[in-house]
C-alpha atoms as a PDB file:
ATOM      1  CA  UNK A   1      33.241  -9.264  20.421  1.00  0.00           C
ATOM      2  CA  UNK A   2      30.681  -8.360  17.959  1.00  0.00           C
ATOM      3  CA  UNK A   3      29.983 -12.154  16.731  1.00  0.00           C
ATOM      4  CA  UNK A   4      29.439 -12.939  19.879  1.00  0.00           C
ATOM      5  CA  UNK A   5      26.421 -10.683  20.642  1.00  0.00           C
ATOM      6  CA  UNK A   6      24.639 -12.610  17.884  1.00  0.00           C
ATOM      7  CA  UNK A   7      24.211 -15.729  19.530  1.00  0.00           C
ATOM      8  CA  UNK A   8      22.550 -13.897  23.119  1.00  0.00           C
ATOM      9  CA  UNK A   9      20.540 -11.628  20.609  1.00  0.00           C
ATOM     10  CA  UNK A  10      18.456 -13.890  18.453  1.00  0.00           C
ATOM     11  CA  UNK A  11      16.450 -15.837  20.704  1.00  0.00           C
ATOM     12  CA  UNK A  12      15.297 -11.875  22.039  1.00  0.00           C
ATOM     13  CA  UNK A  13      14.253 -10.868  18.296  1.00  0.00           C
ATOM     14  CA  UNK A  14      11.905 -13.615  17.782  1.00  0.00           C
ATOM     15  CA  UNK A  15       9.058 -12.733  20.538  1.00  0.00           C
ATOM     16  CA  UNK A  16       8.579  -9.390  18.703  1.00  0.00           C
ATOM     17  CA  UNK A  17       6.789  -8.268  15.775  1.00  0.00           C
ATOM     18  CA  UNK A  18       5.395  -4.643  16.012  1.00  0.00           C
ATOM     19  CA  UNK A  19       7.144  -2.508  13.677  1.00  0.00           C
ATOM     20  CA  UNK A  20       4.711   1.127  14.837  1.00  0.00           C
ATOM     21  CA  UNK A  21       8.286   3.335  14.500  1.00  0.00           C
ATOM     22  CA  UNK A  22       8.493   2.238  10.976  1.00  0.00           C
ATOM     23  CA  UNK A  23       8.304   5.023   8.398  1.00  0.00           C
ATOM     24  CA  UNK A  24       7.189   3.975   5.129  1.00  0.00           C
ATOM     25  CA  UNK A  25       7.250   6.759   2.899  1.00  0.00           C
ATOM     26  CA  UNK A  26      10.994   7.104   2.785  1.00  0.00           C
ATOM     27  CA  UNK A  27      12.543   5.839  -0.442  1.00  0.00           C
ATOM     28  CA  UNK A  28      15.271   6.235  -3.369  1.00  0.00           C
ATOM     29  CA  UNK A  29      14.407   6.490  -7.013  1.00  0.00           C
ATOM     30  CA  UNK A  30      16.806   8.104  -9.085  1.00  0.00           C
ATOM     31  CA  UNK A  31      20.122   6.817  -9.946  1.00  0.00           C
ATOM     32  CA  UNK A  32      23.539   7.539  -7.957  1.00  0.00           C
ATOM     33  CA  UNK A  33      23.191   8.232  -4.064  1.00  0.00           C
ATOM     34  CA  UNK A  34      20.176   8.939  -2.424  1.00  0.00           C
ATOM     35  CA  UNK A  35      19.575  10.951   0.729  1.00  0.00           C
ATOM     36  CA  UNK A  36      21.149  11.489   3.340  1.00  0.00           C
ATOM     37  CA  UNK A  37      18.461   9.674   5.589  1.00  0.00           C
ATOM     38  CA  UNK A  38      18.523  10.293   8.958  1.00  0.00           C
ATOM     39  CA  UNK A  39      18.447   7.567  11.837  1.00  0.00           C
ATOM     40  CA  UNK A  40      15.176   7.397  13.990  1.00  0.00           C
ATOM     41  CA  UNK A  41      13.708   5.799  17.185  1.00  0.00           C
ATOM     42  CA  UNK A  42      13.438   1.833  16.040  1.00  0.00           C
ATOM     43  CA  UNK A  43      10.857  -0.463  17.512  1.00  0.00           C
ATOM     44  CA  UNK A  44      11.278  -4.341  17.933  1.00  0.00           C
ATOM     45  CA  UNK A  45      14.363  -6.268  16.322  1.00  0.00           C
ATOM     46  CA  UNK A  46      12.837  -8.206  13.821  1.00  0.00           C
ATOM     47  CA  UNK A  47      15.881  -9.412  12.145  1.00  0.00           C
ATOM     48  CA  UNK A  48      18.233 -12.803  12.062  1.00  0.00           C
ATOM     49  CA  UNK A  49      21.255 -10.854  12.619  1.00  0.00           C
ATOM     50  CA  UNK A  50      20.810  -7.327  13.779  1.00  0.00           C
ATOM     51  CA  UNK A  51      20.958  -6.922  17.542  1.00  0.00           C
ATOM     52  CA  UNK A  52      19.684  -3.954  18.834  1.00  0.00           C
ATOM     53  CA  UNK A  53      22.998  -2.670  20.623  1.00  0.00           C
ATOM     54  CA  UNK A  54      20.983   0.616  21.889  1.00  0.00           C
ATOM     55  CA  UNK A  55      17.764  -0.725  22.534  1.00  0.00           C
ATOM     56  CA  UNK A  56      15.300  -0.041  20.454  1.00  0.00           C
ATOM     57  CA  UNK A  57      14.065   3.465  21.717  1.00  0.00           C
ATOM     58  CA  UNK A  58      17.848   4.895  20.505  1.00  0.00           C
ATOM     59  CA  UNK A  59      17.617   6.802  17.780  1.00  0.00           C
ATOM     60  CA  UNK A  60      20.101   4.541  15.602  1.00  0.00           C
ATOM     61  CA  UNK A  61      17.447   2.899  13.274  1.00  0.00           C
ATOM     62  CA  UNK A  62      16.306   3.751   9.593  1.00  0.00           C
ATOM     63  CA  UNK A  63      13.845   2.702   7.383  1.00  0.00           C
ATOM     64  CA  UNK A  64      13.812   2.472   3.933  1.00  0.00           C
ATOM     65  CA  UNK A  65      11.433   1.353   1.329  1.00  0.00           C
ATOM     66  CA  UNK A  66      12.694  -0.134  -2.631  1.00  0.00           C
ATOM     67  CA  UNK A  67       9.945  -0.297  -5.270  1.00  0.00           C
ATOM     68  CA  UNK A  68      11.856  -2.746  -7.788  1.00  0.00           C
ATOM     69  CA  UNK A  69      11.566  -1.949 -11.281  1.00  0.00           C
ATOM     70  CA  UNK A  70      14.366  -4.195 -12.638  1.00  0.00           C
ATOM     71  CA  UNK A  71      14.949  -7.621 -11.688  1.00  0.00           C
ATOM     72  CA  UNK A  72      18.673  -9.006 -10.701  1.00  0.00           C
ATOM     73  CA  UNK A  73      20.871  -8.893  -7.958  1.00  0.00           C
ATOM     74  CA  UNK A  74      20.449  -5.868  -5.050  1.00  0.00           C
ATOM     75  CA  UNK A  75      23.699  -4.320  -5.585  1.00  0.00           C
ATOM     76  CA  UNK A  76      23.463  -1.932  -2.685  1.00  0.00           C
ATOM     77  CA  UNK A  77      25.750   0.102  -0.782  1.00  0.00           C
ATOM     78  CA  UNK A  78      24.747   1.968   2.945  1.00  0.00           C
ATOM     79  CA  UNK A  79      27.419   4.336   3.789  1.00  0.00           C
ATOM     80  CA  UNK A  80      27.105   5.852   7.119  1.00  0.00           C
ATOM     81  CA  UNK A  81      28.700   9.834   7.752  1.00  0.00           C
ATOM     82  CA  UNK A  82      31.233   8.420   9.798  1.00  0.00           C
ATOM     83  CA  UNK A  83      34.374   5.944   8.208  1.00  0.00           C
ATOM     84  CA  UNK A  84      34.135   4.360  11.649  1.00  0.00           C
ATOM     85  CA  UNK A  85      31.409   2.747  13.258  1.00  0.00           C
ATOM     86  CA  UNK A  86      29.316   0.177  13.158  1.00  0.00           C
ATOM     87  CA  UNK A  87      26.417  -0.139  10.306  1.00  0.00           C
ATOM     88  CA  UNK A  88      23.880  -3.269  10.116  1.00  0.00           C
ATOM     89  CA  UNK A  89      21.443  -3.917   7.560  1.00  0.00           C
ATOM     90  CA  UNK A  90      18.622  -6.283   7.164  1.00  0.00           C
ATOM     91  CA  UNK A  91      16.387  -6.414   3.956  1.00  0.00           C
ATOM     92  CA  UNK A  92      12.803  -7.477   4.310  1.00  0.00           C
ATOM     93  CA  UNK A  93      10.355  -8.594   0.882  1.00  0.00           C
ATOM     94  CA  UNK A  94       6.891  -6.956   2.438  1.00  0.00           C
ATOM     95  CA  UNK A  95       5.485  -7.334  -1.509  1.00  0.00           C
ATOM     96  CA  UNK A  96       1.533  -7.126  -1.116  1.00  0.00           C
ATOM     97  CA  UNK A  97       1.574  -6.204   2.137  1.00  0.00           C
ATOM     98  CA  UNK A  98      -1.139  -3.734   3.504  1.00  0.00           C
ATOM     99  CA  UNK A  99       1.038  -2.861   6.253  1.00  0.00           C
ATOM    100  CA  UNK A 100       4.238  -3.118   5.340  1.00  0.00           C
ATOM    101  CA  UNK A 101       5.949  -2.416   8.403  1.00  0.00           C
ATOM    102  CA  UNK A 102       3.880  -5.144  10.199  1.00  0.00           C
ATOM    103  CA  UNK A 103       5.499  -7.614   8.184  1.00  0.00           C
ATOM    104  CA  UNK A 104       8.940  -7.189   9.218  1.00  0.00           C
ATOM    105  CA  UNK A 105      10.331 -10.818  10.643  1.00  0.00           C
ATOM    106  CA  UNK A 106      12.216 -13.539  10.094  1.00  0.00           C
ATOM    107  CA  UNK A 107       9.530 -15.185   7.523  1.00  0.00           C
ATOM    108  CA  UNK A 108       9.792 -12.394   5.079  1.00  0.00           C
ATOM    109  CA  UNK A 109      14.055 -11.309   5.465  1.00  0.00           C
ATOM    110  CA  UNK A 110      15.897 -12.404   2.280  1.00  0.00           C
ATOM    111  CA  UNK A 111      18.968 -10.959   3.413  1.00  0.00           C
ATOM    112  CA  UNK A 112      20.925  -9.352   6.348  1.00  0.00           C
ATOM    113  CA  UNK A 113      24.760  -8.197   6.731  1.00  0.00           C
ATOM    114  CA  UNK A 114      26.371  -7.810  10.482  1.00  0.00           C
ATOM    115  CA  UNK A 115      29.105  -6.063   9.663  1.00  0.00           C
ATOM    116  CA  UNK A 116      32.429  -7.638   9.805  1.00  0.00           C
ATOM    117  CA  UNK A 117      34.344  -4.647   9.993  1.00  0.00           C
ATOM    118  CA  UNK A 118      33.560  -1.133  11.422  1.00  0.00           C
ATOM    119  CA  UNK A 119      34.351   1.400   8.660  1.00  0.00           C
ATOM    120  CA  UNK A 120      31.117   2.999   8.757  1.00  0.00           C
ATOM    121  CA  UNK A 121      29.518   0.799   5.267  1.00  0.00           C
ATOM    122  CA  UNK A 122      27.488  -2.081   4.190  1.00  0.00           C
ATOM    123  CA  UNK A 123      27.341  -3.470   1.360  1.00  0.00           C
ATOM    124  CA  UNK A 124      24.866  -6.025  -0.478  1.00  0.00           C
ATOM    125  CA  UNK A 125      26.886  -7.430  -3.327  1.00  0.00           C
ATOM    126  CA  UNK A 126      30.351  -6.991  -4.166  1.00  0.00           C
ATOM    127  CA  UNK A 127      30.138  -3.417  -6.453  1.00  0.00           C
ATOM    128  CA  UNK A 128      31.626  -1.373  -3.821  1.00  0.00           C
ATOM    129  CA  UNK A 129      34.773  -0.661  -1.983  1.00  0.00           C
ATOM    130  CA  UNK A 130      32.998  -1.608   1.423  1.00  0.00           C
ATOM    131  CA  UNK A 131      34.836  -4.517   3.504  1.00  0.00           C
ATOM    132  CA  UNK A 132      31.640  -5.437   5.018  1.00  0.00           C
ATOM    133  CA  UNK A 133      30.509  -6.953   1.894  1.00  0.00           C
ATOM    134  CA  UNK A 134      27.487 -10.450   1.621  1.00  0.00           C
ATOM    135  CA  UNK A 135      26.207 -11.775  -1.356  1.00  0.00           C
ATOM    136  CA  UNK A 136      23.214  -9.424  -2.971  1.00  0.00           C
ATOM    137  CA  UNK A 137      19.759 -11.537  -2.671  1.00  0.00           C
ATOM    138  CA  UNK A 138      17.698 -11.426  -5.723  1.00  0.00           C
ATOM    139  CA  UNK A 139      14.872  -9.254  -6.491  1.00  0.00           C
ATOM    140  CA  UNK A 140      12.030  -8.913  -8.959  1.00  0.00           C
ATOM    141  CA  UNK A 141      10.215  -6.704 -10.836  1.00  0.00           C
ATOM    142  CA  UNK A 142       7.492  -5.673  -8.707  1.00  0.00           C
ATOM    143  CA  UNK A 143       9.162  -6.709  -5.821  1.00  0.00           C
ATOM    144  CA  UNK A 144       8.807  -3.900  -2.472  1.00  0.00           C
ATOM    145  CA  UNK A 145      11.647  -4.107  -0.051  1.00  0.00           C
ATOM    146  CA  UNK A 146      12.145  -2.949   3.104  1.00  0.00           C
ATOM    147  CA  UNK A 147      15.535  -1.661   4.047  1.00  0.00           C
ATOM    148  CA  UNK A 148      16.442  -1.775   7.617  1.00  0.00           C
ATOM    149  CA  UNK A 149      19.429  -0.077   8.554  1.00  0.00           C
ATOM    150  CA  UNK A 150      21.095  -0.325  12.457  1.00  0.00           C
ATOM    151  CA  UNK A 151      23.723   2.137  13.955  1.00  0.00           C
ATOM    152  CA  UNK A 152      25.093  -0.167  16.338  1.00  0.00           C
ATOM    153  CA  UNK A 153      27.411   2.143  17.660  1.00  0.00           C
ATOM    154  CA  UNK A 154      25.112   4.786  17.912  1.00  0.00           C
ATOM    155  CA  UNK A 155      27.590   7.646  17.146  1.00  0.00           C
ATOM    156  CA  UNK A 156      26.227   8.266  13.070  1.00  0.00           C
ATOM    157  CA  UNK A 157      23.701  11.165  12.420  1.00  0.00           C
ATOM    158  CA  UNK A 158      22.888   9.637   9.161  1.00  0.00           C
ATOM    159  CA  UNK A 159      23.724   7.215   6.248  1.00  0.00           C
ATOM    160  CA  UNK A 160      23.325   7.114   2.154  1.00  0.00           C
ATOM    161  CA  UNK A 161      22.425   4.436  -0.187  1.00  0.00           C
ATOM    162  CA  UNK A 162      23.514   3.346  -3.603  1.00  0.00           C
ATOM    163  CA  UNK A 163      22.708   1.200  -6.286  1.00  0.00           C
ATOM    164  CA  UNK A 164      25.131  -0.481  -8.241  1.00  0.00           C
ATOM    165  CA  UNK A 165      25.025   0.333 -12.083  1.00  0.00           C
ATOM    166  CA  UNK A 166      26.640  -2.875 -12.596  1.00  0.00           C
ATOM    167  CA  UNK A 167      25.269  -4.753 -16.136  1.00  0.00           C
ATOM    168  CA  UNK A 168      22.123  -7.163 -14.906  1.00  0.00           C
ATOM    169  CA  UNK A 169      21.673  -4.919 -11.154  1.00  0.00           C
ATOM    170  CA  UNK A 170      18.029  -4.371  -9.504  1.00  0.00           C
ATOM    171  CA  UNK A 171      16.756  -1.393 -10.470  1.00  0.00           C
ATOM    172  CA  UNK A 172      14.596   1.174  -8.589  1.00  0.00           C
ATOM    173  CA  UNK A 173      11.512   3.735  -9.641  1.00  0.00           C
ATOM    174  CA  UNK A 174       8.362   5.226  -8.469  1.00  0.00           C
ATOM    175  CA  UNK A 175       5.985   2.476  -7.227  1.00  0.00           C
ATOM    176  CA  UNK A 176       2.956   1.355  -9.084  1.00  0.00           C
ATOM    177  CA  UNK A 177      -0.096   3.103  -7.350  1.00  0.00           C
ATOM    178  CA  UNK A 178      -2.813   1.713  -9.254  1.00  0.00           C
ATOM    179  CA  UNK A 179      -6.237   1.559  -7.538  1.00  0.00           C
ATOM    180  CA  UNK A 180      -8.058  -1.238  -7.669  1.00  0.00           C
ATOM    181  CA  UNK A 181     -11.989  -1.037  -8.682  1.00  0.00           C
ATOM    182  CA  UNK A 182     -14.256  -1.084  -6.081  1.00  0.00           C
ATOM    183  CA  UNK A 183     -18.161  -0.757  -5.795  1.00  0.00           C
ATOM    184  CA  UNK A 184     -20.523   0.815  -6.188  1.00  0.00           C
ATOM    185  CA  UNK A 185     -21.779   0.173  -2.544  1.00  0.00           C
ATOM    186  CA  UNK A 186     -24.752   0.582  -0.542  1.00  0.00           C
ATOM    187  CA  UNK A 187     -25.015   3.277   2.475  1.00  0.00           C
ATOM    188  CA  UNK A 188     -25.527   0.099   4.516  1.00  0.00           C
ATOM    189  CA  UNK A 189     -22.608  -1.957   3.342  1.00  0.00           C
ATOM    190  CA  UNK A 190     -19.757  -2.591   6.407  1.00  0.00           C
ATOM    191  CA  UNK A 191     -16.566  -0.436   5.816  1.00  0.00           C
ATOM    192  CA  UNK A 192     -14.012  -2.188   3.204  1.00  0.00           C
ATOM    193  CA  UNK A 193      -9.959  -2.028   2.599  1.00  0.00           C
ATOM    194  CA  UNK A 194      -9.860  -0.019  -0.459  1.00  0.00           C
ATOM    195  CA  UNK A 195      -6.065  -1.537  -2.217  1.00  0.00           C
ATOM    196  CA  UNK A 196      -3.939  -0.445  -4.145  1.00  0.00           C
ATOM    197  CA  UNK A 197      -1.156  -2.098  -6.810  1.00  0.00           C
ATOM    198  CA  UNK A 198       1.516  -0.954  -3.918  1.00  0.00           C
ATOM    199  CA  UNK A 199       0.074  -0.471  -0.425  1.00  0.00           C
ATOM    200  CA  UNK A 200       1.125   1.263   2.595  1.00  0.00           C
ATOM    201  CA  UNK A 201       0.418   4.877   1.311  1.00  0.00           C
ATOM    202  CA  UNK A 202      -1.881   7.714   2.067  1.00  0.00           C
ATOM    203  CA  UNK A 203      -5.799   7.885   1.501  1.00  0.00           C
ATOM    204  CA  UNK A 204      -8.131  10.935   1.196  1.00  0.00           C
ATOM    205  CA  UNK A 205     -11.382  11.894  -0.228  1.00  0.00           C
ATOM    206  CA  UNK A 206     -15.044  11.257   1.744  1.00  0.00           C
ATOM    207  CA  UNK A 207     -15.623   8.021   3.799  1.00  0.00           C
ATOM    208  CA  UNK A 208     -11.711   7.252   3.351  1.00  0.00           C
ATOM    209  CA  UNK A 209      -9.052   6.760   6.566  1.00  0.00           C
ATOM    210  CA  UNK A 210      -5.791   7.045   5.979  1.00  0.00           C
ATOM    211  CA  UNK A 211      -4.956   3.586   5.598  1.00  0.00           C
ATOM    212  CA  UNK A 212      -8.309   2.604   2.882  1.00  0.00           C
ATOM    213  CA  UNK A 213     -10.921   1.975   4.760  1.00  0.00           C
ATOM    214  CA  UNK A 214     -13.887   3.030   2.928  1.00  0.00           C
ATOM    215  CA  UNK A 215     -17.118   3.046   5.254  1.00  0.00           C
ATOM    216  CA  UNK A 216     -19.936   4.104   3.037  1.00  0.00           C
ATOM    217  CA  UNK A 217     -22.549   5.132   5.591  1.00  0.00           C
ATOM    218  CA  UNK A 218     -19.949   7.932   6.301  1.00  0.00           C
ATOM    219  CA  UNK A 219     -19.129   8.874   2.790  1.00  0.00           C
ATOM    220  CA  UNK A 220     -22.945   9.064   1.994  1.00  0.00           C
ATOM    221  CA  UNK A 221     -25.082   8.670  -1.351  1.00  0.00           C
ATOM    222  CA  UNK A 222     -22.978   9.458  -4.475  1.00  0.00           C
ATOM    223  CA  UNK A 223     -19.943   9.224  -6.277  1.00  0.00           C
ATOM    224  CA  UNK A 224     -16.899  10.099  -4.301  1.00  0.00           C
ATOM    225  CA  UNK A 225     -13.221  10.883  -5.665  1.00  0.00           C
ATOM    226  CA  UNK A 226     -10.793   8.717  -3.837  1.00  0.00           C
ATOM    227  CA  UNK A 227      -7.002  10.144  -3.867  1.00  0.00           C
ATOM    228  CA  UNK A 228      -4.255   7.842  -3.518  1.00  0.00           C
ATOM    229  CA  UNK A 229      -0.131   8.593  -2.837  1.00  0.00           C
ATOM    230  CA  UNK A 230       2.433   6.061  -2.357  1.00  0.00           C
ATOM    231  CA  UNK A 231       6.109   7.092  -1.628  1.00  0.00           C
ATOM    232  CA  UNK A 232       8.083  10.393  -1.530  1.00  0.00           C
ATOM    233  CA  UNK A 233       8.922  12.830  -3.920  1.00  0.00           C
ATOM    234  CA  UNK A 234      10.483  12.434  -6.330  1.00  0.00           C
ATOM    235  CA  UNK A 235      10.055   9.096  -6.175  1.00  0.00           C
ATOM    236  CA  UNK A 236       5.938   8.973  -5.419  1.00  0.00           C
ATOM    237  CA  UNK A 237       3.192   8.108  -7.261  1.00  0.00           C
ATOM    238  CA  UNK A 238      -0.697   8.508  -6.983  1.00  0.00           C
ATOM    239  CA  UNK A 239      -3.673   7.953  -8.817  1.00  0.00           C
ATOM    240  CA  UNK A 240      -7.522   8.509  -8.423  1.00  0.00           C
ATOM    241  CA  UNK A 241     -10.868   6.931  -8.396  1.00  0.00           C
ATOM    242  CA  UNK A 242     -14.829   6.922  -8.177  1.00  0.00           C
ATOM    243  CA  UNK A 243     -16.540   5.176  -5.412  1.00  0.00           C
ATOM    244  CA  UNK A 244     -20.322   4.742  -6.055  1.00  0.00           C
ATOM    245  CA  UNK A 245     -22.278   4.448  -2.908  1.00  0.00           C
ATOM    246  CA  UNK A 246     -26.162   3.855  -3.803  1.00  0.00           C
ATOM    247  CA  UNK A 247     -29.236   4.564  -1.219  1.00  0.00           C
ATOM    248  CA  UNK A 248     -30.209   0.544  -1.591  1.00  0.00           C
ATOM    249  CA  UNK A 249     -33.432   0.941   0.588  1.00  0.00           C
ATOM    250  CA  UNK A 250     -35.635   1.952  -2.183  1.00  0.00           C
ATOM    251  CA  UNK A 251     -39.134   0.384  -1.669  1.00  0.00           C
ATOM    252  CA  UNK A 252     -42.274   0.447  -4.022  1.00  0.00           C
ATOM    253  CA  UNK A 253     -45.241   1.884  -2.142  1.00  0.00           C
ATOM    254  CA  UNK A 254     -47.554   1.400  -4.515  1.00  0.00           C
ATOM    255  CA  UNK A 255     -48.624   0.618  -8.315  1.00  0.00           C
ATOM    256  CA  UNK A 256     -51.664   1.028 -10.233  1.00  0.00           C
ATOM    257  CA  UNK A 257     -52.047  -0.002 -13.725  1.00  0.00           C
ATOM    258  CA  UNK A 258     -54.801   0.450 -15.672  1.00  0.00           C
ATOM    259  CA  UNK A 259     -55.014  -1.341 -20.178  1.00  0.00           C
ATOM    260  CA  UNK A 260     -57.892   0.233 -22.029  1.00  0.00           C
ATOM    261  CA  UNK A 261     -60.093  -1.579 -24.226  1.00  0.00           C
ATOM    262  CA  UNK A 262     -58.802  -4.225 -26.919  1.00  0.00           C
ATOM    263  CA  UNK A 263     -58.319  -2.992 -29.785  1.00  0.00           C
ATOM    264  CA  UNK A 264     -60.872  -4.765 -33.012  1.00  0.00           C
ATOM    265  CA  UNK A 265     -58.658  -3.596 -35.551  1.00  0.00           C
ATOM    266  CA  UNK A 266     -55.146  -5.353 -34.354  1.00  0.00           C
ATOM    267  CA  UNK A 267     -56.367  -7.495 -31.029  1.00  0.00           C
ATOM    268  CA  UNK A 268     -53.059  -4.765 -28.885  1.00  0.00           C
ATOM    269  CA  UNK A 269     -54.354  -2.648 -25.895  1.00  0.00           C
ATOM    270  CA  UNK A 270     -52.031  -0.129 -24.080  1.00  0.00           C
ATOM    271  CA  UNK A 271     -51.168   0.300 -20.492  1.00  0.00           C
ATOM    272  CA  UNK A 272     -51.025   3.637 -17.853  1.00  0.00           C
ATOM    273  CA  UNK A 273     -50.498   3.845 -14.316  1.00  0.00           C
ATOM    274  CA  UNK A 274     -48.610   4.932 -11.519  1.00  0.00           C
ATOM    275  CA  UNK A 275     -45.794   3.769  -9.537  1.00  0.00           C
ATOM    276  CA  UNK A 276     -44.876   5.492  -6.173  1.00  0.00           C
ATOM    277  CA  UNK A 277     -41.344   4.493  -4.245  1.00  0.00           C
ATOM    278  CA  UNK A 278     -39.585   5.932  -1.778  1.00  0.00           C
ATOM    279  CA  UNK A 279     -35.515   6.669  -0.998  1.00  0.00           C
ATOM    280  CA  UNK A 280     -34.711   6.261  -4.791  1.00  0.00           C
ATOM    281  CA  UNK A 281     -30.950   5.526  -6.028  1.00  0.00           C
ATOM    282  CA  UNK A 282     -29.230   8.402  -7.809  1.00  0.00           C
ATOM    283  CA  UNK A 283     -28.347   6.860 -10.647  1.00  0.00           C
ATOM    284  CA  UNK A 284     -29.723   4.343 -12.738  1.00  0.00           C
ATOM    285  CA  UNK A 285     -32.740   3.206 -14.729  1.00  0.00           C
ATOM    286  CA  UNK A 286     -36.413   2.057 -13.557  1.00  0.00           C
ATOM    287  CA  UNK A 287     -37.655  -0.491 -15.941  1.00  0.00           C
ATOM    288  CA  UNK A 288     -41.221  -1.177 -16.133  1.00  0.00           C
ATOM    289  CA  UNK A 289     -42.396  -4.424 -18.145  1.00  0.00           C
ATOM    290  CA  UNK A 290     -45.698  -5.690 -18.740  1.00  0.00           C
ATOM    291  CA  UNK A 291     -46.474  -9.532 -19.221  1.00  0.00           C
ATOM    292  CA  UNK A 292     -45.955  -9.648 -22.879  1.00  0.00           C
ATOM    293  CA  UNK A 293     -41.676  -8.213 -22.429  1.00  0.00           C
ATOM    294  CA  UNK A 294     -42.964  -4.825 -23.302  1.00  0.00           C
ATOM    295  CA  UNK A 295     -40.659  -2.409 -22.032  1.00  0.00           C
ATOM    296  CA  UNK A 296     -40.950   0.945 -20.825  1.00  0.00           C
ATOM    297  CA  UNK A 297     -37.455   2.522 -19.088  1.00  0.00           C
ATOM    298  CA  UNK A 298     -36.800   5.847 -17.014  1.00  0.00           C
ATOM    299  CA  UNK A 299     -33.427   7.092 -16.544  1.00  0.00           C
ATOM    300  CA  UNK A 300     -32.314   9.013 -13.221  1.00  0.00           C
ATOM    301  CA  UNK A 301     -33.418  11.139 -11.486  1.00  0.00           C
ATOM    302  CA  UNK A 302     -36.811   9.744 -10.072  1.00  0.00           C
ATOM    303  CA  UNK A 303     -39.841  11.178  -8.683  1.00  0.00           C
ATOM    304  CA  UNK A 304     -42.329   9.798  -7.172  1.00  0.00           C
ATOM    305  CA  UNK A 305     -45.325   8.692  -9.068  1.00  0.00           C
END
């Protein structure tokens, strides 16, 4: 009875692509078993194979993320609290993705399992002493997966994961968090997505929402610490940054220059004046250069003359 829900199903899943139930910051990182997680209201089936028995404001769905550390096949095991019962899985490669529950769908699922038999597990791989067994898809280094896990009977509180230790297996870790550089900006610059090596974590510091966008008119004239955090203990990982934004409205009101007589004895004559600006940046240097590549330079802070 179960295959044949499949066919009436898919046509359903493809019209639908919000994922806004999707909880990101759930993962596993150490070896052996990892949680229990706990099922949660799902939104839109974005899957090939899983069908939504309960609709998707049940509370049968889960949602897990993989940071891939070690390339090979995904060995994985999902083993619900209850030996009966129904469990359906669908894995998702949301790599680069600044959303990464947005990007659930058909064009990024590398593999799914409808269960062929109800003994409460799934399996990815053939590691396991789970009937409901397909072949593991494989994974890179790098690589973030989304695990999407489907109570179809609706009658599990919650479900485990495991990795095979099996010689070549995926491997998972804490995800890279590395900021990337941005600035330094002007107060007038538009807001910009501040990224990270793995997205879909949590920003704070001044100017910042909690998804990376940096609007410097908000953050003001300075430099401003930017805190990122990616994942869940213990398997998280943050890292931190300087944004520069710079006052670039600086004008020069005015500058007077006045050379004194040439000199007999070398044909040189000097130079002395005044220079008055307004709305000067906080860092930098004002370089003053006369027609002849004669420098003069003042560091930070200015005052006008």
């Amino acid at each position: 009875m179960r295959s044949l829900l499949i066919f009436s199903i898919i046509a359903f899943t493809l019209s639908f692509s919000s994922q806004s139930q999707c909880n990101t910051n759930v993962t596993i990182c150490t070896p052996g078993v990892a949680g229990p997680f706990n099922f949660g209201v799902g939104s839109a089936n974005p899957s090939s194979c899983l069908d939504y028995m309960n609709g998707s404001a049940a509370s049968a769905y889960g949602y897990i993320v993989l940071y891939i550390t070690q390339s090979g096949p995904l060995n994985l095991l999902i083993d619900g609290d209850l030996t009966i019962g129904c469990l359906d899985v669908a894995i998702f490669d949301v790599t680069g993705q600044a959303d990464p529950c947005a990007s659930l769908g058909l064009g990024t699922e590398i593999g799914c399992n409808y269960a062929s038999a109800c003994d409460g597990c799934n399996e990815f791989g053939s590691n396991f002493p789970c009937l409901s067994e397909v072949p593991a898809p494989m994974v890179s280094t790098g690589d973030v997966l989304m695990i999407l896990v489907e109570d179809w009977d609706g009658t599990m509180t919650n479900f485990t994961l495991e990795l095979s230790n099996a010689p070549g297996s995926a491997e998972t870790g804490p995800p890279p968090a590395t900021i990337n550089l941005s600035g330094p900006h002007c107060t007038t610059d538009a807001p910009i997505q501040i990224t990270a090596a793995t997205m879909g974590g949590t920003w704070t510091g001044p100017g910042i929402s909690a998804s990376g966008l940096f609007d410097p008119a908000i953050a003001g004239v300075g430099n401003h610490v930017i805190d990122y955090s990616v994942g869940t203990a213990p398997c998280d990982a943050t890292d931190q940054t300087i944004i520069i934004v710079e006052n670039c409205d600086c004008s020069i009101d005015a500058i007077d220059a006045t050379p004194t007589l040439c000199s007999v004895v070398d044909n040189t004559f000097s130079v002395s004046g005044t220079i008055q600006f307004t709305l000067p940046p906080v860092a930098g240097n004002l370089i003053v250069e006369d027609c002849n590549g004669n420098q003069a330079t003042y560091p930070a802070p200015f005052v006008s003359p």
